[in-house]
PDB file of N, CA and C in Angstrom:
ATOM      1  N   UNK A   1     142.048  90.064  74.596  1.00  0.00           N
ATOM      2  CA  UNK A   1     142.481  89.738  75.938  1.00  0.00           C
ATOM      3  C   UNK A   1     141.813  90.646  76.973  1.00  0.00           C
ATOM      4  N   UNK A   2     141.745  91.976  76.830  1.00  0.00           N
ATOM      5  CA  UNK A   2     141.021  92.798  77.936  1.00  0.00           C
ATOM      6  C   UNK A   2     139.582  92.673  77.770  1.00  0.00           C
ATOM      7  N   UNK A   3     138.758  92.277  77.049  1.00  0.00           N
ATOM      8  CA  UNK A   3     137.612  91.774  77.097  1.00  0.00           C
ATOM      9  C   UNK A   3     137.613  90.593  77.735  1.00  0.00           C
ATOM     10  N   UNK A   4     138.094  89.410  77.642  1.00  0.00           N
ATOM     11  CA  UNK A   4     138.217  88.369  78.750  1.00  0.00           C
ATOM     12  C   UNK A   4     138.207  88.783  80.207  1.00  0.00           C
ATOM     13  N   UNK A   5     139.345  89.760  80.333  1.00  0.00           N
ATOM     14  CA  UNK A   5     139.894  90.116  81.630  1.00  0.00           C
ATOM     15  C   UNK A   5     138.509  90.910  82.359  1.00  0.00           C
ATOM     16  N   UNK A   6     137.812  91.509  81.485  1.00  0.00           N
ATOM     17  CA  UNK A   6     136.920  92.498  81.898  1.00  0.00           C
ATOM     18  C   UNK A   6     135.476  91.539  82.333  1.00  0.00           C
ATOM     19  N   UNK A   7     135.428  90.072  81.295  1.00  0.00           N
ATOM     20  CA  UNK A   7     134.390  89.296  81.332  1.00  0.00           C
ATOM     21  C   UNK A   7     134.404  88.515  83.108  1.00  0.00           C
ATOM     22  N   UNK A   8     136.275  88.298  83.158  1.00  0.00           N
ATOM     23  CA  UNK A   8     136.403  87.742  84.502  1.00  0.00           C
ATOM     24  C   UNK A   8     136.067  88.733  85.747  1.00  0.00           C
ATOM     25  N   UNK A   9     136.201  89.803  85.902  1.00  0.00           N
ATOM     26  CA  UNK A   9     135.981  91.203  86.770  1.00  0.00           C
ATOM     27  C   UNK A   9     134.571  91.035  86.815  1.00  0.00           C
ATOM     28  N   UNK A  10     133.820  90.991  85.704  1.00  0.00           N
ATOM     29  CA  UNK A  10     132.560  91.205  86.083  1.00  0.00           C
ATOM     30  C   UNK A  10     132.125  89.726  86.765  1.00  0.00           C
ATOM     31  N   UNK A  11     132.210  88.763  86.364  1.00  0.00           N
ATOM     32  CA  UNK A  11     132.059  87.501  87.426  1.00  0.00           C
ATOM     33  C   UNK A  11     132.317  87.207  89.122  1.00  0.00           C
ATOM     34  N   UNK A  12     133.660  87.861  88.452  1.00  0.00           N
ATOM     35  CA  UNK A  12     134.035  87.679  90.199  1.00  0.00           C
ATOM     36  C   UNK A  12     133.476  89.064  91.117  1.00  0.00           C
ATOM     37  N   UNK A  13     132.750  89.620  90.487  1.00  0.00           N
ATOM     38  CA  UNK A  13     132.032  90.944  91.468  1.00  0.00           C
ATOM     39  C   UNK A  13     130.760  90.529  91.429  1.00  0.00           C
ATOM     40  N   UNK A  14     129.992  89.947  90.542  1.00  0.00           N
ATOM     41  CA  UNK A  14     128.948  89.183  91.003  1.00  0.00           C
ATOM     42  C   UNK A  14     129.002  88.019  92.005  1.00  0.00           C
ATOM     43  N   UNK A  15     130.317  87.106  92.150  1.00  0.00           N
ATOM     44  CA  UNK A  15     130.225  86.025  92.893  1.00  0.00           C
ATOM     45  C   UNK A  15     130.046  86.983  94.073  1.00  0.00           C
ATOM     46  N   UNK A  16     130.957  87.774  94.496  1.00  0.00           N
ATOM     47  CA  UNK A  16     131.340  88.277  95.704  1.00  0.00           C
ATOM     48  C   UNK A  16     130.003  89.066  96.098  1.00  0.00           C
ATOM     49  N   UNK A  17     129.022  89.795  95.283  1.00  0.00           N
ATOM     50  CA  UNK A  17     127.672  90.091  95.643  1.00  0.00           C
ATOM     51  C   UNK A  17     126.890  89.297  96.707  1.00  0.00           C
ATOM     52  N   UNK A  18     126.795  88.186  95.354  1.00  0.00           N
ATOM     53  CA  UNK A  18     126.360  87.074  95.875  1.00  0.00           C
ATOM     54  C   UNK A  18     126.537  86.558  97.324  1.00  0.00           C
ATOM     55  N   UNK A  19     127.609  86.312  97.441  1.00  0.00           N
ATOM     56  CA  UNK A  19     128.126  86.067  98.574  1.00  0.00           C
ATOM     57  C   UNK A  19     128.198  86.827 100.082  1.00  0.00           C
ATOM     58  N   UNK A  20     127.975  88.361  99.661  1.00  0.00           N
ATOM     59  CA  UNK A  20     127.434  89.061 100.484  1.00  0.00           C
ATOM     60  C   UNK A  20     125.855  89.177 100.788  1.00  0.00           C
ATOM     61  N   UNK A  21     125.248  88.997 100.073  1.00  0.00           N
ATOM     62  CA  UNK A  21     123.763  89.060  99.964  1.00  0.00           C
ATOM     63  C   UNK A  21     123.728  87.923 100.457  1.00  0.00           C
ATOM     64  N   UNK A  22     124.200  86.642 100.758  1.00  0.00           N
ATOM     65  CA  UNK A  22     123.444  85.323 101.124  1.00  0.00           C
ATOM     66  C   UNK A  22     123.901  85.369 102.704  1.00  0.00           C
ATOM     67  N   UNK A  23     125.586  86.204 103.478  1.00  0.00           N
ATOM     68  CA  UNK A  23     125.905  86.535 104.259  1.00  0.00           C
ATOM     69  C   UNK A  23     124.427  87.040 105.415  1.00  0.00           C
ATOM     70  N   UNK A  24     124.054  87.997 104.725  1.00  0.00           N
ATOM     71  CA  UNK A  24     123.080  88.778 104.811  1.00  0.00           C
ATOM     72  C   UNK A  24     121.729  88.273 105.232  1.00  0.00           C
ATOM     73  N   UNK A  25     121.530  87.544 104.694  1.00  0.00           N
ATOM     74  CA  UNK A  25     120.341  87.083 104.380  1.00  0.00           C
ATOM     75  C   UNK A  25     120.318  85.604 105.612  1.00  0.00           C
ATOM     76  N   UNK A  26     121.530  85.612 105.918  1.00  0.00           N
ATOM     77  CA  UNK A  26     121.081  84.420 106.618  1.00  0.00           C
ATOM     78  C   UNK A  26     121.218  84.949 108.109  1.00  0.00           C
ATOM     79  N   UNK A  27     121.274  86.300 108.297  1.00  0.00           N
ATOM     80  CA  UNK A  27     121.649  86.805 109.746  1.00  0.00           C
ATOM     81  C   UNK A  27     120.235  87.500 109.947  1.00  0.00           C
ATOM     82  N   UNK A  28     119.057  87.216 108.770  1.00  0.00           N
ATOM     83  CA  UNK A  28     117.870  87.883 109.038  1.00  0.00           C
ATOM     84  C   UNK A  28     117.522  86.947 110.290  1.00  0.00           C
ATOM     85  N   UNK A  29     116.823  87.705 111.596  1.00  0.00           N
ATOM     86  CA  UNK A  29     116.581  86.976 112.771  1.00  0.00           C
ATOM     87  C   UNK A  29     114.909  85.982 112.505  1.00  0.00           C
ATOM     88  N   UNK A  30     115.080  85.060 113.165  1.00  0.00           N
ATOM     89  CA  UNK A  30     113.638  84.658 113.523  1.00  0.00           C
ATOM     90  C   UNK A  30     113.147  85.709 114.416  1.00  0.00           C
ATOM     91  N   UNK A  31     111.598  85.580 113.792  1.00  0.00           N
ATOM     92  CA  UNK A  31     110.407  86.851 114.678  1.00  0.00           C
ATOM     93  C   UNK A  31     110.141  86.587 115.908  1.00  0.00           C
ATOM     94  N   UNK A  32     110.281  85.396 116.387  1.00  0.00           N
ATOM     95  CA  UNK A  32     110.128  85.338 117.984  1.00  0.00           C
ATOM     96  C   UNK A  32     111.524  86.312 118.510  1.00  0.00           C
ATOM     97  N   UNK A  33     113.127  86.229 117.930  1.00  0.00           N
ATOM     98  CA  UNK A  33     113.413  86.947 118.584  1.00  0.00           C
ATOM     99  C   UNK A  33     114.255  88.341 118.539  1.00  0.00           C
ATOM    100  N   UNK A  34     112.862  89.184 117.956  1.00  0.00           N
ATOM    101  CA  UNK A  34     113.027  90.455 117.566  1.00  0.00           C
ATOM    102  C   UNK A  34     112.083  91.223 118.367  1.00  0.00           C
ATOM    103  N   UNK A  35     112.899  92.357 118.871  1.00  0.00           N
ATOM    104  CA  UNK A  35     112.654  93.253 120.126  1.00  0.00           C
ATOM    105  C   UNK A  35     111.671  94.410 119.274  1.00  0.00           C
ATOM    106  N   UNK A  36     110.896  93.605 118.311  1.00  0.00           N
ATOM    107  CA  UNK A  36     109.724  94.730 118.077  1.00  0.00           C
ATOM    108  C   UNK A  36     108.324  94.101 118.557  1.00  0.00           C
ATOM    109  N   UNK A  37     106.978  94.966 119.206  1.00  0.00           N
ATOM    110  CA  UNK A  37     105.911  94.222 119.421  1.00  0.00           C
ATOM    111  C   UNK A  37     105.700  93.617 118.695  1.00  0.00           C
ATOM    112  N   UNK A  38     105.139  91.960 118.835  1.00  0.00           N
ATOM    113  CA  UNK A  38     104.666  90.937 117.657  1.00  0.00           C
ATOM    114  C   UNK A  38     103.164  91.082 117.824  1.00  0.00           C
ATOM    115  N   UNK A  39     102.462  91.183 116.743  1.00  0.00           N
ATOM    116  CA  UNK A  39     100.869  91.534 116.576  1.00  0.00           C
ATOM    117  C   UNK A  39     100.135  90.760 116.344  1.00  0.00           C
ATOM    118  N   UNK A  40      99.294  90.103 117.006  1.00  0.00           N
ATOM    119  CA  UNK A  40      98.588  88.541 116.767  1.00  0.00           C
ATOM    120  C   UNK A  40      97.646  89.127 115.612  1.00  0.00           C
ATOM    121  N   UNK A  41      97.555  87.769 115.365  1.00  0.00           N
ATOM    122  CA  UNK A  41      96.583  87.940 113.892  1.00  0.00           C
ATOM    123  C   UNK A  41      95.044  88.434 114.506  1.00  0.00           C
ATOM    124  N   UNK A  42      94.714  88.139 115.038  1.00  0.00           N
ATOM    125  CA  UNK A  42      92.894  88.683 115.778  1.00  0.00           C
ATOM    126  C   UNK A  42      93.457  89.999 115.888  1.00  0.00           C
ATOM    127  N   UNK A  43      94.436  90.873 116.502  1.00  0.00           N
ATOM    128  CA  UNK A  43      94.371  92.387 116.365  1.00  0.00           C
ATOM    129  C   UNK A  43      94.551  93.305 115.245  1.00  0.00           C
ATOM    130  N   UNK A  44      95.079  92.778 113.964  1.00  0.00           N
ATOM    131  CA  UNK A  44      95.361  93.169 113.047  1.00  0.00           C
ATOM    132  C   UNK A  44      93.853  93.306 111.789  1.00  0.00           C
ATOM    133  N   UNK A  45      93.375  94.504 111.661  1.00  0.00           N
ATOM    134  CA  UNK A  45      92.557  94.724 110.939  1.00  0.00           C
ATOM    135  C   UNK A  45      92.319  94.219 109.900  1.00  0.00           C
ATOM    136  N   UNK A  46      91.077  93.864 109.409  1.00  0.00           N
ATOM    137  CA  UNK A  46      90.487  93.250 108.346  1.00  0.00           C
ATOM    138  C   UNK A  46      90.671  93.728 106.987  1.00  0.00           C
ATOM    139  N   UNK A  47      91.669  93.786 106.471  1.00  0.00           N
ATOM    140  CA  UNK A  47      91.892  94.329 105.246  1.00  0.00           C
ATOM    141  C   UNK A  47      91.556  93.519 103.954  1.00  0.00           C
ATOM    142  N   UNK A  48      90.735  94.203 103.338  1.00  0.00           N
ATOM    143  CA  UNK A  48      89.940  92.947 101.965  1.00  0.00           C
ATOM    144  C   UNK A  48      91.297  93.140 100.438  1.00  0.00           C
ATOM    145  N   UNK A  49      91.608  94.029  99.836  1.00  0.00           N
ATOM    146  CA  UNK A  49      92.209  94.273  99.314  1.00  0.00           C
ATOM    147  C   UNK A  49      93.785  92.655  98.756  1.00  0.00           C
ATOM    148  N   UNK A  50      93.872  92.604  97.868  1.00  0.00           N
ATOM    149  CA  UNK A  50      94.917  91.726  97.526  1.00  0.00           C
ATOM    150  C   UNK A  50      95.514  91.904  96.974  1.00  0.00           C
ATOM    151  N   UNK A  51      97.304  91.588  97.227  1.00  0.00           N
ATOM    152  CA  UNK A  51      98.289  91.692  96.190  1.00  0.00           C
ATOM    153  C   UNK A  51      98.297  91.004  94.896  1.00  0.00           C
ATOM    154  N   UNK A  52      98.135  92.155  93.547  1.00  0.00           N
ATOM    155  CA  UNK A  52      97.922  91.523  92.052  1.00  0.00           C
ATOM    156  C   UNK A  52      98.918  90.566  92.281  1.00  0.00           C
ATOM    157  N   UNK A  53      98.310  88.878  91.617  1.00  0.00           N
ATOM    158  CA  UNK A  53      99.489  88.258  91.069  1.00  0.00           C
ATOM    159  C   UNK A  53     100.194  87.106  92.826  1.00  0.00           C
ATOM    160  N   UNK A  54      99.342  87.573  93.872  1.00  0.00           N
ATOM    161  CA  UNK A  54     100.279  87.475  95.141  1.00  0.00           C
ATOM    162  C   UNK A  54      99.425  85.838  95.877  1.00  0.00           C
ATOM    163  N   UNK A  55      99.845  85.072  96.717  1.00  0.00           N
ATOM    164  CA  UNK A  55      99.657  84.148  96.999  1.00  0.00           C
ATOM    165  C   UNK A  55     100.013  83.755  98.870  1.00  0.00           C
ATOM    166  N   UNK A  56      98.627  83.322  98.908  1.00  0.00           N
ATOM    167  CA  UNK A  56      98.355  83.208 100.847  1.00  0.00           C
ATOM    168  C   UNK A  56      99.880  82.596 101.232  1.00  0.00           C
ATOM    169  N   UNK A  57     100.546  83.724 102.290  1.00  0.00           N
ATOM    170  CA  UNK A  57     101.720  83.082 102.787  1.00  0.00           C
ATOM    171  C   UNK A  57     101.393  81.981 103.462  1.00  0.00           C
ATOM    172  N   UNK A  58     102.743  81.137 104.297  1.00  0.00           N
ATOM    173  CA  UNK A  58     102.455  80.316 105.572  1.00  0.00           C
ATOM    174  C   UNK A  58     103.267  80.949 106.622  1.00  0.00           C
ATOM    175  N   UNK A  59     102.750  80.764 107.610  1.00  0.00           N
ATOM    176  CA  UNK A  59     103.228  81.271 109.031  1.00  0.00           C
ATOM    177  C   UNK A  59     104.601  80.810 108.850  1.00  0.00           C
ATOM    178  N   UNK A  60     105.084  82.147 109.239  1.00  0.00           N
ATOM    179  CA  UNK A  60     107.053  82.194 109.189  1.00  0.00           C
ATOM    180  C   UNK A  60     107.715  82.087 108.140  1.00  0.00           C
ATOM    181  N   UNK A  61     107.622  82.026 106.912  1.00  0.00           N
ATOM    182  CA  UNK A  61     107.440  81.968 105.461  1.00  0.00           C
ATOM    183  C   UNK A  61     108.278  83.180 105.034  1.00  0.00           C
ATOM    184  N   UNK A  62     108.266  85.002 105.446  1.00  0.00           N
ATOM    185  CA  UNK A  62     108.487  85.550 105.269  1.00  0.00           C
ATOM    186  C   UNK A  62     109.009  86.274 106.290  1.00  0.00           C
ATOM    187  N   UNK A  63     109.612  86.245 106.873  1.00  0.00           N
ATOM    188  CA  UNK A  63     109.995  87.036 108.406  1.00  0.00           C
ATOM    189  C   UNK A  63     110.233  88.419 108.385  1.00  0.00           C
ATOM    190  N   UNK A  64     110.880  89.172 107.127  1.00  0.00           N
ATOM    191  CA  UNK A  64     110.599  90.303 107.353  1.00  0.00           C
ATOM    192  C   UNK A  64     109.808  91.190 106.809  1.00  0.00           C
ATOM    193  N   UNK A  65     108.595  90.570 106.420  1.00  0.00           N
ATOM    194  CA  UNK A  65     107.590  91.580 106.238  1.00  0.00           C
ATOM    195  C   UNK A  65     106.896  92.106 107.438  1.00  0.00           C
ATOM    196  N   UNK A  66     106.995  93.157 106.840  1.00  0.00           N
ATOM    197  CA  UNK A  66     105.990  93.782 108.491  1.00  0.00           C
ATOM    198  C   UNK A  66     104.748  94.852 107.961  1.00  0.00           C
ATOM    199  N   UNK A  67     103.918  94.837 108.961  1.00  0.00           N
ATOM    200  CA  UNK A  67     102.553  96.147 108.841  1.00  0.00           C
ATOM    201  C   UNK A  67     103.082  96.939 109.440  1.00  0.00           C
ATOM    202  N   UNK A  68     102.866  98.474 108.689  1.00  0.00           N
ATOM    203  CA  UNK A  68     102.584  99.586 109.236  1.00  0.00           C
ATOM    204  C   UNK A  68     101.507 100.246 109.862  1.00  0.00           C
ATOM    205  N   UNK A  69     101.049 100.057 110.944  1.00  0.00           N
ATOM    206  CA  UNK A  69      99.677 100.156 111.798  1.00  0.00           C
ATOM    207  C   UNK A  69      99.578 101.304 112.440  1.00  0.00           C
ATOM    208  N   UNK A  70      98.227 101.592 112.182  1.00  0.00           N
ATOM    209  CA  UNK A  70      97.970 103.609 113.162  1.00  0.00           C
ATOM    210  C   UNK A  70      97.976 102.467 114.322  1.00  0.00           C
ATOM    211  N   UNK A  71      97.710 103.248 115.342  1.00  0.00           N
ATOM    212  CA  UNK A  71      97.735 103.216 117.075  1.00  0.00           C
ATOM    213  C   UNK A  71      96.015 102.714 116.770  1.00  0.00           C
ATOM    214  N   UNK A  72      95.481 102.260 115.751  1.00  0.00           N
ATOM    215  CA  UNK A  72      93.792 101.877 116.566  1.00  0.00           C
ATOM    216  C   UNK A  72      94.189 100.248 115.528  1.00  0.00           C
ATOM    217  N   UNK A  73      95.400  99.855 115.139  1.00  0.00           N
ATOM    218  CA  UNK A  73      95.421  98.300 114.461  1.00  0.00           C
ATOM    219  C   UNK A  73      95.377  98.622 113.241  1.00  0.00           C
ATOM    220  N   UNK A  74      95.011 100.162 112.080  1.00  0.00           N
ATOM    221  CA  UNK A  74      94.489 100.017 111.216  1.00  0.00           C
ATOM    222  C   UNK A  74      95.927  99.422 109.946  1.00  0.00           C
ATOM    223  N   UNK A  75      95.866  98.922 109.024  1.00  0.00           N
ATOM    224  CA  UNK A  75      97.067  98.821 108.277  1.00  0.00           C
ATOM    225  C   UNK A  75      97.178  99.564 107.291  1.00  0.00           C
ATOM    226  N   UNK A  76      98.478 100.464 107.162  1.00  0.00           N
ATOM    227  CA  UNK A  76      98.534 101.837 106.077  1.00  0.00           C
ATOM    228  C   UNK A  76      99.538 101.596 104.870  1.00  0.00           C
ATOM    229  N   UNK A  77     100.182 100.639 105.573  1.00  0.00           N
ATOM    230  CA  UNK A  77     101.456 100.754 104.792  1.00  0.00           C
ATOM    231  C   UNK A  77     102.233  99.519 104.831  1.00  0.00           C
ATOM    232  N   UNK A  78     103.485  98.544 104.117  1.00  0.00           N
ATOM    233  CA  UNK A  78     103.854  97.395 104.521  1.00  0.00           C
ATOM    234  C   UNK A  78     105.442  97.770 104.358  1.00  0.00           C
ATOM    235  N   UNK A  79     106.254  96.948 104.622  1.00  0.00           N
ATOM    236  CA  UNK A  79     107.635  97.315 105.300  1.00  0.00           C
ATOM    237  C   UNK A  79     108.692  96.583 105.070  1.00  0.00           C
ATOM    238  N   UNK A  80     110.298  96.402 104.866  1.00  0.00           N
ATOM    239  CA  UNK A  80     110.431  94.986 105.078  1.00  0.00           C
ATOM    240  C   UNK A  80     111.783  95.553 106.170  1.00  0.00           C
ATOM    241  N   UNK A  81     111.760  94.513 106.950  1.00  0.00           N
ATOM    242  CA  UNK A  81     112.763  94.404 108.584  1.00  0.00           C
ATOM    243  C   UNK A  81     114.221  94.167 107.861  1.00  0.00           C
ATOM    244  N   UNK A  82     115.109  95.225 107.985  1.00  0.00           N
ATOM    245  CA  UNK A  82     116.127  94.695 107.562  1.00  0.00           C
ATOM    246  C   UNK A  82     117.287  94.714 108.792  1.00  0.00           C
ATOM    247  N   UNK A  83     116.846  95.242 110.122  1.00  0.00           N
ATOM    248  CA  UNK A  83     117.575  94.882 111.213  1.00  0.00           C
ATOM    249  C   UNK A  83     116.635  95.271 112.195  1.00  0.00           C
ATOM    250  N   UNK A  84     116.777  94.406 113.637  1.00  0.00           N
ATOM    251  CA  UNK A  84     115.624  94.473 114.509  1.00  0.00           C
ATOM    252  C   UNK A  84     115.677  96.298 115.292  1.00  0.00           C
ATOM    253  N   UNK A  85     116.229  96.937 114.643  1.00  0.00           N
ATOM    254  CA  UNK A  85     115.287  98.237 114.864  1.00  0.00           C
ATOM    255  C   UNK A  85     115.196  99.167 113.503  1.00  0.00           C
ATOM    256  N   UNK A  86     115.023  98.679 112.217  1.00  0.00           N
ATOM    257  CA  UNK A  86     115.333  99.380 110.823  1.00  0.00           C
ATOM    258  C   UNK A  86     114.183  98.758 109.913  1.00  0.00           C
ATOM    259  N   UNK A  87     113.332  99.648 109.581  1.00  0.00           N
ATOM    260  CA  UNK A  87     112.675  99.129 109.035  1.00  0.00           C
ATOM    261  C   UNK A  87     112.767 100.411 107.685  1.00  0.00           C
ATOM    262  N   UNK A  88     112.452  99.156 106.640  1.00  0.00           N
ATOM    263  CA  UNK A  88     112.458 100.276 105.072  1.00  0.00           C
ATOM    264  C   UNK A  88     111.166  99.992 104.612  1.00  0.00           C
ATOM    265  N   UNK A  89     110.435 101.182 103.781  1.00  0.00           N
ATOM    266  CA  UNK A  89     108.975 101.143 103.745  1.00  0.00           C
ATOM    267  C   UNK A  89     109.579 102.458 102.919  1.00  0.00           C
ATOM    268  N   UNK A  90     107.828 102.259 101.975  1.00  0.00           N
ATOM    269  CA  UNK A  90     108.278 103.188 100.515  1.00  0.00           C
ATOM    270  C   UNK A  90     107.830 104.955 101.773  1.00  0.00           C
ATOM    271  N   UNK A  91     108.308 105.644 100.986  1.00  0.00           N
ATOM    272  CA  UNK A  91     108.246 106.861 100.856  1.00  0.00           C
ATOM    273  C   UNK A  91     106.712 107.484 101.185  1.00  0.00           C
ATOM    274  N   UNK A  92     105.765 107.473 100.501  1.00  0.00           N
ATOM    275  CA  UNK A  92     104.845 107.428 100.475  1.00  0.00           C
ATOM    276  C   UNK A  92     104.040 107.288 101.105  1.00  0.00           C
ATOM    277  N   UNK A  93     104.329 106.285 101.750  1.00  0.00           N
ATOM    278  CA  UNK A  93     103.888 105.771 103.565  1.00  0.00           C
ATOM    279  C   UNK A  93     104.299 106.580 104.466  1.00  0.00           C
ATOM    280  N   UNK A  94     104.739 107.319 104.254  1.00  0.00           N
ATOM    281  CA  UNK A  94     105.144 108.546 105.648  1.00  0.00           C
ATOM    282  C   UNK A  94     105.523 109.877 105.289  1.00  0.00           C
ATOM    283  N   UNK A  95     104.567 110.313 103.565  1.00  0.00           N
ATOM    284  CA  UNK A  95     105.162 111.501 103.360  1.00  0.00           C
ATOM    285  C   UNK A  95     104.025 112.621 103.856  1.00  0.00           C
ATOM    286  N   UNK A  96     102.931 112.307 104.456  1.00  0.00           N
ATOM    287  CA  UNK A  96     101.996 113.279 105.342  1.00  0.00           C
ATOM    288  C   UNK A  96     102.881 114.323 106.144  1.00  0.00           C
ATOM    289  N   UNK A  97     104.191 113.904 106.116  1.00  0.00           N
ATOM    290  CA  UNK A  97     105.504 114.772 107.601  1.00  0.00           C
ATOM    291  C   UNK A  97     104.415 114.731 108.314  1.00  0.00           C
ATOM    292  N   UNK A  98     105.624 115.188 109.479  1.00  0.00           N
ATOM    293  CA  UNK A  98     105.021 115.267 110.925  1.00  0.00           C
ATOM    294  C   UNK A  98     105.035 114.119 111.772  1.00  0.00           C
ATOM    295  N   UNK A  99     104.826 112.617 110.871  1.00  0.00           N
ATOM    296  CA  UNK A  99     104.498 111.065 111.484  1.00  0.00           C
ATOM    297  C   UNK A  99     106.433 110.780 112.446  1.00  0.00           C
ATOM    298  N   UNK A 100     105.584 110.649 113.256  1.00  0.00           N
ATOM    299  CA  UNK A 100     106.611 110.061 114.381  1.00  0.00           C
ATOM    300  C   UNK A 100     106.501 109.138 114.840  1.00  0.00           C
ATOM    301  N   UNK A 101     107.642 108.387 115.316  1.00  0.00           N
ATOM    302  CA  UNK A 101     107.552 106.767 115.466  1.00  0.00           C
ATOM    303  C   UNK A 101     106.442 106.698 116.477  1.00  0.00           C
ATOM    304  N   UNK A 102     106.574 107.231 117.571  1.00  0.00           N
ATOM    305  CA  UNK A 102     105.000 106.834 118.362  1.00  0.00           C
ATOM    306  C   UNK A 102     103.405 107.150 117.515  1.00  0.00           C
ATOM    307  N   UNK A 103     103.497 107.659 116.187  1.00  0.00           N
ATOM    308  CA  UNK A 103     102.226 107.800 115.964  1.00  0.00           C
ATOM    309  C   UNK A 103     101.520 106.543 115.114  1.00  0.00           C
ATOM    310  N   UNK A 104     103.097 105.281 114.764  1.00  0.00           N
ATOM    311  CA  UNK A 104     101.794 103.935 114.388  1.00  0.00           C
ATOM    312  C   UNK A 104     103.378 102.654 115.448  1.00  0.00           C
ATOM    313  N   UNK A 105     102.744 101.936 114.679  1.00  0.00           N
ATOM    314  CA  UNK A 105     103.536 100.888 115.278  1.00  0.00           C
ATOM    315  C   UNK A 105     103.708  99.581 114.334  1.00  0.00           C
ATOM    316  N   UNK A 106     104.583  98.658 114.359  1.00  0.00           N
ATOM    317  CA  UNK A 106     104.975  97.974 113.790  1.00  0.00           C
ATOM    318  C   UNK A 106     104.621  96.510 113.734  1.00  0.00           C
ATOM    319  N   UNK A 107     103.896  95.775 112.830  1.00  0.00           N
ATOM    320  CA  UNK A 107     103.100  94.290 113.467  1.00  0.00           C
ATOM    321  C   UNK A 107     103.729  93.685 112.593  1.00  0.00           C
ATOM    322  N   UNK A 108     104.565  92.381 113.325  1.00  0.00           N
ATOM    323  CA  UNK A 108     105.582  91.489 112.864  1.00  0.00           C
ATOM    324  C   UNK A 108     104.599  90.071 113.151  1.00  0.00           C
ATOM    325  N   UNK A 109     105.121  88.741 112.614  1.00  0.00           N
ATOM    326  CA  UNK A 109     104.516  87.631 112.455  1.00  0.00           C
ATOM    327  C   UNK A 109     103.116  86.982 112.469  1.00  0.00           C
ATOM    328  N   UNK A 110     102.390  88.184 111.809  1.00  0.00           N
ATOM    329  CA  UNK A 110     100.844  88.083 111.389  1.00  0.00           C
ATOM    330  C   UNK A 110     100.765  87.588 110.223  1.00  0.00           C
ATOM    331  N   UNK A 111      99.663  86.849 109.718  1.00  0.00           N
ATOM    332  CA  UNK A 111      99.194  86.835 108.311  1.00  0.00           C
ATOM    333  C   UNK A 111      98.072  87.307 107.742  1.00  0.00           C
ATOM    334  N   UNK A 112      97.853  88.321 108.397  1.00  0.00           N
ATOM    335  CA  UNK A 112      96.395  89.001 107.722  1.00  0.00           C
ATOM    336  C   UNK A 112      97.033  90.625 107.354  1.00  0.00           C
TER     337      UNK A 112
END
């Protein structure tokens, strides 16, 4: 019987995950209207490099991916928007210290 009981606990804490994560997920904003600069694709640097395994998005496809860009367009790092001023991006991408938000900037609804 407490194995049942324990089988039902774990279900109903996954439903309720679930249910928070889709909460979530549906309050991600469209990129037109997010109060970060949007970066046209012609300013965003030519980067040759490809994700192993990865496949050409379509415009609006992914809304919160974002570039991490120095101040001259270059792309260093990638990001994902989890509220229109929060962005999460690995570690790594900003462990030089010292990097302050004015030293790159953020390019939302590009595909290059």
């Amino acid at each position: 019987m407490a194995s049942h009981r324990n089988n039902c606990f774990s279900w109903s804490a996954l439903l309720v995950l679930l249910l928070v994560c889709s909460s979530i997920c549906d309050t991600v904003p469209k990129t037109n209207n997010i109060a970060v600069p949007l970066m046209l694709q012609e300013n965003v640097s030519t980067h040759t490099s490809k994700i192993v395994g990865g496949y050409t998005a379509q415009e609006g496809e992914m809304p919160w991916q974002v570039a991490l860009l120095t101040k001259s367009n270059q792309l260093f790092c990638g990001g994902t928007l989890l509220s229109p001023d929060v962005v999460l991006t690995a570690a790594h991408c900003l462990m030089d210290g010292g990097i302050l938000s004015e030293d790159f900037q953020i390019g939302l609804g590009g595909l290059s």
